[in-house]
Protein backbone atom coordinates (compact mmCIF):
# COMPACT_ATOMS: atom_id res chain seq x y z
CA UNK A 1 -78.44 55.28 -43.60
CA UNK A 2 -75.30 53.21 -42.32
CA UNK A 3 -75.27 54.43 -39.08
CA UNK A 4 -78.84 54.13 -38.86
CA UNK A 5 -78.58 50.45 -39.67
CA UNK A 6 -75.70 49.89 -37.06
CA UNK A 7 -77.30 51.38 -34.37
CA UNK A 8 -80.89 48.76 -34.89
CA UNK A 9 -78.19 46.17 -35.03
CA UNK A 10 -76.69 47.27 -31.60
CA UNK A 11 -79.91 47.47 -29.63
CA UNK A 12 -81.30 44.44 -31.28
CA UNK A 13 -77.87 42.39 -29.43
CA UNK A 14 -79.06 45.08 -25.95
CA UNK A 15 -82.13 43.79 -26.02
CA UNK A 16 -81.19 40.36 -26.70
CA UNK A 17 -79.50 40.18 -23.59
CA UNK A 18 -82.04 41.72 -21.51
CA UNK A 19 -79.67 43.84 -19.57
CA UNK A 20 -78.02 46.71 -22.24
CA UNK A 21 -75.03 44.39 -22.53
CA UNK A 22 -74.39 42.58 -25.97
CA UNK A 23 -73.90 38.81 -25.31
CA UNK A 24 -70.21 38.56 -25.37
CA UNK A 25 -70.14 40.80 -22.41
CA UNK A 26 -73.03 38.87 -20.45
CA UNK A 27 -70.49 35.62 -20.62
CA UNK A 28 -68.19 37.35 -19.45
CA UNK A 29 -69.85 38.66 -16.45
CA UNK A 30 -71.32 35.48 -15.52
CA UNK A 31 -67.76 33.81 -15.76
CA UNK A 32 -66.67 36.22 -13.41
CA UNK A 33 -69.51 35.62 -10.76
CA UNK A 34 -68.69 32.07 -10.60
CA UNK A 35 -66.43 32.55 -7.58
CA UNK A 36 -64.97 33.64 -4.93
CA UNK A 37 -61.93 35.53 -5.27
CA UNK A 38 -59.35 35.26 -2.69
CA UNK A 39 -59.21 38.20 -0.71
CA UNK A 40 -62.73 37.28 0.10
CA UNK A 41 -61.82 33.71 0.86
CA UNK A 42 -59.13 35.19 3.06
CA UNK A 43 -61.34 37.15 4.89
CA UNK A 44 -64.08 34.92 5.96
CA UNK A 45 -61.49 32.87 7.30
CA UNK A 46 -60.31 35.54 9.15
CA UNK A 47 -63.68 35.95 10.65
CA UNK A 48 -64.19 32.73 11.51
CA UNK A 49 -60.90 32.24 13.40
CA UNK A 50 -61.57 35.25 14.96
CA UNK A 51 -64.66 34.07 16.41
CA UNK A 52 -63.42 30.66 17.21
CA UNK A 53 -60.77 32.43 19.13
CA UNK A 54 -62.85 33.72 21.00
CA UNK A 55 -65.74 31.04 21.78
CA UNK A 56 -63.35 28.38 22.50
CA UNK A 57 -61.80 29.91 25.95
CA UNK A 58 -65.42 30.45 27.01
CA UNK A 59 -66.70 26.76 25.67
CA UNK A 60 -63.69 25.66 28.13
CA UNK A 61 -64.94 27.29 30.86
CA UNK A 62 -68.37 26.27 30.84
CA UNK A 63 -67.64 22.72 29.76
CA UNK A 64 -64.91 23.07 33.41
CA UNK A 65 -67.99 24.25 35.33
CA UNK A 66 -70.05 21.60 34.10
CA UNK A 67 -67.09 18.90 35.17
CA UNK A 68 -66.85 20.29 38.48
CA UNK A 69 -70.70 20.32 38.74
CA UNK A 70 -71.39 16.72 37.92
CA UNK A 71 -67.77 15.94 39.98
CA UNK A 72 -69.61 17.48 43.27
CA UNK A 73 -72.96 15.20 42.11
CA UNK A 74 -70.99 12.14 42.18
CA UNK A 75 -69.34 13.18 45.44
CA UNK A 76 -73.02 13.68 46.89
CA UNK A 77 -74.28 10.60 45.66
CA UNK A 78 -71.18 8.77 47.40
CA UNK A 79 -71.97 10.59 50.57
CA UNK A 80 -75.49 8.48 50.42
CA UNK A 81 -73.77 5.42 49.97
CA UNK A 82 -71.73 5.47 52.84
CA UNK A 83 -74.48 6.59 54.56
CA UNK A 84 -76.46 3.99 53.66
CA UNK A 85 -73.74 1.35 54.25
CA UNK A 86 -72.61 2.53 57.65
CA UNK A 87 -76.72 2.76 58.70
CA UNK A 88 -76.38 -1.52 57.40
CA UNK A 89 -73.45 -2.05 59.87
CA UNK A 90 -73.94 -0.51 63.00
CA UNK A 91 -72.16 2.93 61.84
CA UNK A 92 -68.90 1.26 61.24
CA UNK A 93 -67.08 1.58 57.64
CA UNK A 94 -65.52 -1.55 56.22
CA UNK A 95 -62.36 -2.83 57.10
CA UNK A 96 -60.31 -1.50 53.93
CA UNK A 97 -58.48 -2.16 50.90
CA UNK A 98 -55.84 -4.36 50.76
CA UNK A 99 -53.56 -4.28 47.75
CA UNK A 100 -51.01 -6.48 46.49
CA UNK A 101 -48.66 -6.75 43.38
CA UNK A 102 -49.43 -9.31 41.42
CA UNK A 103 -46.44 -9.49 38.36
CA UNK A 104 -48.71 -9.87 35.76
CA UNK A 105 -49.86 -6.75 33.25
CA UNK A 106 -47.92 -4.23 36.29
CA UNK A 107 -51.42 -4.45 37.55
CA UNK A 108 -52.64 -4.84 41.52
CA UNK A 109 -55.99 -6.98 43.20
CA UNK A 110 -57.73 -5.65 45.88
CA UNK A 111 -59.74 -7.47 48.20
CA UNK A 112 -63.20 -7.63 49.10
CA UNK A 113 -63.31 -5.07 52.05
CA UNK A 114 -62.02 -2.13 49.92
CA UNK A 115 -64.95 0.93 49.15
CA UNK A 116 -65.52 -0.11 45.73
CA UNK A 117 -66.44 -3.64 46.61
CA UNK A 118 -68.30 -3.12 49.65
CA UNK A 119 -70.41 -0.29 48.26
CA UNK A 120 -71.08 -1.86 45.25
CA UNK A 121 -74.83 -3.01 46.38
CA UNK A 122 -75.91 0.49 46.85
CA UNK A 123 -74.52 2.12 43.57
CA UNK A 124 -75.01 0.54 39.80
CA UNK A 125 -73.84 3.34 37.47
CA UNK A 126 -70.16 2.89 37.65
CA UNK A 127 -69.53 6.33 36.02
CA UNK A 128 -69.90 7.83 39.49
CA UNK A 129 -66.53 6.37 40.23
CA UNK A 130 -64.85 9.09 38.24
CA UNK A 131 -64.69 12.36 37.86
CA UNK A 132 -65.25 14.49 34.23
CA UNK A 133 -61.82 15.40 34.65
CA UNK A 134 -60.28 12.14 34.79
CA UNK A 135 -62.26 9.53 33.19
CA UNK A 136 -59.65 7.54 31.02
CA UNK A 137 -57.60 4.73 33.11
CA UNK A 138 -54.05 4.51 33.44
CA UNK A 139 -52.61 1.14 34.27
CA UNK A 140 -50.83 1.39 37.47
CA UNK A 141 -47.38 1.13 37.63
CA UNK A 142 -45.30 -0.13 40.99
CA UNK A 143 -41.72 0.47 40.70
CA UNK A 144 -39.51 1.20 44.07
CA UNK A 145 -42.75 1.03 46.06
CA UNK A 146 -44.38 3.85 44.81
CA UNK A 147 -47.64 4.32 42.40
CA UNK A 148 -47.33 6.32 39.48
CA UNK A 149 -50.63 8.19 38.33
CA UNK A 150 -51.57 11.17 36.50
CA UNK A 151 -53.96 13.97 37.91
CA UNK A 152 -55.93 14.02 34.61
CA UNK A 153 -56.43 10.32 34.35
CA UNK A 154 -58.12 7.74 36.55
CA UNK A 155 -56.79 4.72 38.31
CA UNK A 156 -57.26 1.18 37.31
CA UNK A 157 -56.38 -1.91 39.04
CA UNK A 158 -57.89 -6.22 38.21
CA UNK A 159 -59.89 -7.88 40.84
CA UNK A 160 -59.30 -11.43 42.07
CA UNK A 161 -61.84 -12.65 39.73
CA UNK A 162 -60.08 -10.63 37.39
CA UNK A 163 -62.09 -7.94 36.35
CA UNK A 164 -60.81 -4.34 35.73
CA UNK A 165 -61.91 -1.22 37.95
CA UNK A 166 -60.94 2.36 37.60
CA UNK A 167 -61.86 5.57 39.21
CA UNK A 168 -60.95 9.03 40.25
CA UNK A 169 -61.72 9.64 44.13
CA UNK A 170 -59.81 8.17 46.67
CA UNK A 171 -60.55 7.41 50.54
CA UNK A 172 -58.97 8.97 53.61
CA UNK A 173 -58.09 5.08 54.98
CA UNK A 174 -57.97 6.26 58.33
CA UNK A 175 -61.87 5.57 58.40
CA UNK A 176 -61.33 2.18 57.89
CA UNK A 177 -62.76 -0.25 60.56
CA UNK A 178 -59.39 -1.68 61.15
CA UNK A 179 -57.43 -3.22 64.27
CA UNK A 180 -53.89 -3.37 62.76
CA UNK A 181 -51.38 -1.06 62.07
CA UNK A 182 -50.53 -1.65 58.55
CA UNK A 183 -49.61 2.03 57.17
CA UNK A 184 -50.20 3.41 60.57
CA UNK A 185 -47.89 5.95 62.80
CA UNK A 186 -50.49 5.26 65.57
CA UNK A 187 -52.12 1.83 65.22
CA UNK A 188 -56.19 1.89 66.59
CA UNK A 189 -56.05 5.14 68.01
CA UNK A 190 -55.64 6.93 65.06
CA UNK A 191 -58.70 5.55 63.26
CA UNK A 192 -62.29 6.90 62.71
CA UNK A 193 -63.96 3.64 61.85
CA UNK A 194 -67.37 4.76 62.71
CA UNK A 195 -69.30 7.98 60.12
CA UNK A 196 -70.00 9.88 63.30
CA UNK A 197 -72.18 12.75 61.24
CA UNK A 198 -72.71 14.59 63.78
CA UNK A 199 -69.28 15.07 65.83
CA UNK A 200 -67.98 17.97 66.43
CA UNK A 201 -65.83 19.52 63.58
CA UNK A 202 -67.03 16.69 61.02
CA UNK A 203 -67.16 19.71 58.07
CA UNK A 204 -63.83 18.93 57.86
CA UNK A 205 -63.16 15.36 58.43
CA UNK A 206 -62.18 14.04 54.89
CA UNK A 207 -64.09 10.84 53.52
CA UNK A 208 -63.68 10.88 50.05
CA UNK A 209 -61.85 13.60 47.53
CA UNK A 210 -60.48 13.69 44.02
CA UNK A 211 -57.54 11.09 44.39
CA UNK A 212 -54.84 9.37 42.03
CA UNK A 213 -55.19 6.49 43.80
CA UNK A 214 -58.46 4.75 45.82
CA UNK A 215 -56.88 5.37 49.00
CA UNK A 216 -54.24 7.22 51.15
CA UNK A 217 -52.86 7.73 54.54
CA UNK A 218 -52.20 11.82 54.82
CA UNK A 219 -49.67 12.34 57.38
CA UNK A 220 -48.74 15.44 59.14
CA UNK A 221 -45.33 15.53 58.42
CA UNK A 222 -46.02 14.62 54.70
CA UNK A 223 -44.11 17.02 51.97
CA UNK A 224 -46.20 18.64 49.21
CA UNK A 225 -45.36 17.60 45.53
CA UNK A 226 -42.37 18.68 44.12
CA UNK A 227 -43.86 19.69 41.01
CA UNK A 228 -47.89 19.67 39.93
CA UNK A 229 -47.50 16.33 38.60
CA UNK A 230 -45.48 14.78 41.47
CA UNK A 231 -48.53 12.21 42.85
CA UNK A 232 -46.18 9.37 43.45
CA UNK A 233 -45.17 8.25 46.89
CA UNK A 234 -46.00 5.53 49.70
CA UNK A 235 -43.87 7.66 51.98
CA UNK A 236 -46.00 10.88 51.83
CA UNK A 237 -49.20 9.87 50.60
CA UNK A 238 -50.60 13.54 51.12
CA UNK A 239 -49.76 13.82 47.55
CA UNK A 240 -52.27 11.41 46.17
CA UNK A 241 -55.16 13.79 47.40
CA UNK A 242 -53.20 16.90 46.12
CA UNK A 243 -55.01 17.01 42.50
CA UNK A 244 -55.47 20.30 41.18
CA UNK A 245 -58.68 18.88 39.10
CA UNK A 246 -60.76 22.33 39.59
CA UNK A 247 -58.91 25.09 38.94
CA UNK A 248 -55.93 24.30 41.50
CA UNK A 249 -58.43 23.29 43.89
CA UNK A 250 -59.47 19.62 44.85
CA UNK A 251 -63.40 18.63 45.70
CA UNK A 252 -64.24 16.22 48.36
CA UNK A 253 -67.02 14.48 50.86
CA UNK A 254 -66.76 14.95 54.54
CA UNK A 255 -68.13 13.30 57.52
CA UNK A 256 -71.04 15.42 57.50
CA UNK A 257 -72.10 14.28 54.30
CA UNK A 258 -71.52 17.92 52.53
CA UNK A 259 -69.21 18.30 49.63
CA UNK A 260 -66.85 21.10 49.54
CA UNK A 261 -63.93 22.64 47.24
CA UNK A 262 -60.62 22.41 48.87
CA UNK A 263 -57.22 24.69 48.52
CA UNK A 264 -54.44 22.44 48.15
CA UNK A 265 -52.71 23.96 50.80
CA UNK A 266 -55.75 23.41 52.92
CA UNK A 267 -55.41 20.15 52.69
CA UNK A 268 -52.58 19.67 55.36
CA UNK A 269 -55.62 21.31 57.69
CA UNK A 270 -57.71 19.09 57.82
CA UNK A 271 -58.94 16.53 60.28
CA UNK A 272 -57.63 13.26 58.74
CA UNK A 273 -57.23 11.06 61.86
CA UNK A 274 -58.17 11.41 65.35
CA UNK A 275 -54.50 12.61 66.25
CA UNK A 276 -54.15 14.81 63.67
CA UNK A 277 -53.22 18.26 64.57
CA UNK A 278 -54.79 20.80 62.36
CA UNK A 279 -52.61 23.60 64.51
CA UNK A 280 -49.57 22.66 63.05
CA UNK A 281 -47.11 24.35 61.38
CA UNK A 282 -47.36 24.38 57.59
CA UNK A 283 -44.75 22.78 55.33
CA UNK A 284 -41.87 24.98 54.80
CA UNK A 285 -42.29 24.36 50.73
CA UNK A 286 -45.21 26.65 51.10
CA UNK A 287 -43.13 29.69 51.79
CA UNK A 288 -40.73 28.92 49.12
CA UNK A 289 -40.97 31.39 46.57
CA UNK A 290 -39.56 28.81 43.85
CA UNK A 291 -42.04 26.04 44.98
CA UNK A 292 -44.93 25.55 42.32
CA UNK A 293 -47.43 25.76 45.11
CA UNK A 294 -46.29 29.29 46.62
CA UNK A 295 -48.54 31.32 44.93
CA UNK A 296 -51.77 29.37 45.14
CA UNK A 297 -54.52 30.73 47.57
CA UNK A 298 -54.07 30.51 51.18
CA UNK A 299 -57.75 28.98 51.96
């Protein structure tokens, strides 16, 4: 009769709880489901750095292509400016930048003939001026007449009436409309002045390229950068246009309006000024096995 008795009493507190478990037992269980425990915690972070190790090297890549994309836009878009300015003025370029120290902020004015200013009635979106890659100015800094920028960053200089500018590209200055000499080997004789489209080898004539400065004078004779970061120099101002932006290569605008990706060693073969000889030998750092720039592509 006892046992009888204990067993209606047991499945009375099964039934109870709906699931053949007395109640004590059901707390329990639901105590324990709660949680998490930690070697699950461990895991799903394990799986999710996994797969962010993974994504992220691809996300980089795409977001590069995208940079180099919208870099070759604005390069396109600049090629219709000049265009468009050179059809205004008989097919002559201005007369060029002019900069000057000024002491105040380590900052430098330029004057109304430089590409900025003088192309500023055909362009309104100032983001064109950089590219993806280097968007965020650095203050220029003179010091024993050189300029000290950083391939990843833009330039920035004030204006007269005091107003900050800042880009990425640069100009090859020897299309300048100028008469003098100022930065010149040659004087007159070296200078384009006039977007002749249609000359012969005008595919590569530089006009405009990825630049840690607004403007250069690329000699010959120049020396390559001593190191990838080495963009300094008024001596061998090659080095301004040697900006390893897109995947060690450089983009730029020609005189035939098209928009190309350029080697850095190809650079020192190009057409830069009427005089230039794109025969000549190439610098002797290139065949230097403990130069930085030995083993990138011979373009």
């Amino acid at each position: 009769m006892k046992r009888r008795i204990s067993r209606t009493k047991t499945s009375a507190a099964r039934r109870k709880t709906g699931y053949g478990l007395t109640s004590q037992d059901a707390m329990k269980a639901a105590h324990k489901q709660k949680g998490f425990m930690l070697l699950e915690l461990l895991v799903v972070v394990s799986v999710i750095a996994l797969l962010l190790s993974i994504l992220m090297p691809a996300m980089r890549r795409t977001r590069k292509r995208t940079n180099t994309v919208t870099c070759r836009s604005n390069l396109m878009q600049w090629g219709h400016f000049f265009s468009m300015y050179t059809s205004d003025n008989n097919g002559f370029f201005s007369s060029g930048c002019i900069a000057k120290g000024n002491g105040e902020r380590n900052t430098v004015w330029y004057d109304d003939h430089g590409w900025v200013v003088t192309l500023r009635p055909y362009y309104g979106n100032r983001k064109i001026l950089h590219c993806p890659d280097a968007v965020d100015p650095v203050a220029v800094r003179r010091a024993a007449g050189s300029f000290f920028c950083d391939m990843s960053s833009a330039w920035e200089l004030r204006s007269r009436n005091n107003t900050l500018v800042s880009g990425s590209y640069g100009i090859n200055s020897w299309v300048y409309n100028r008469n003098d000499a100022v930065n010149t080997a040659g004087g007159e004789q070296y200078r384009w002045k006039k977007l002749e489209v249609e000359v012969r080898g005008a595919d590569r004539i530089p006009l405009l390229l990825d630049c840690c400065w607004l403007e250069g004078y690329p000699q010959q004779q120049n020396c390559p950068p001593e190191y990838c970061r080495d963009l300094a120099g008024e001596a061998d101002q090659m080095k301004r246009f040697c900006v390893p932006r897109h995947n060690t290569r450089a983009q730029g605008l020609f005189f035939d309006l098209s928009v190309d990706n350029i080697g850095l060693k190809a650079l020192w073969e190009l057409k830069w000024h009427r005089n230039y000889n794109v025969y000549a030998r190439a610098p002797a750092e290139f065949s230097d096995p403990a130069h930085w720039m030995y083993g990138l592509r011979d373009y």
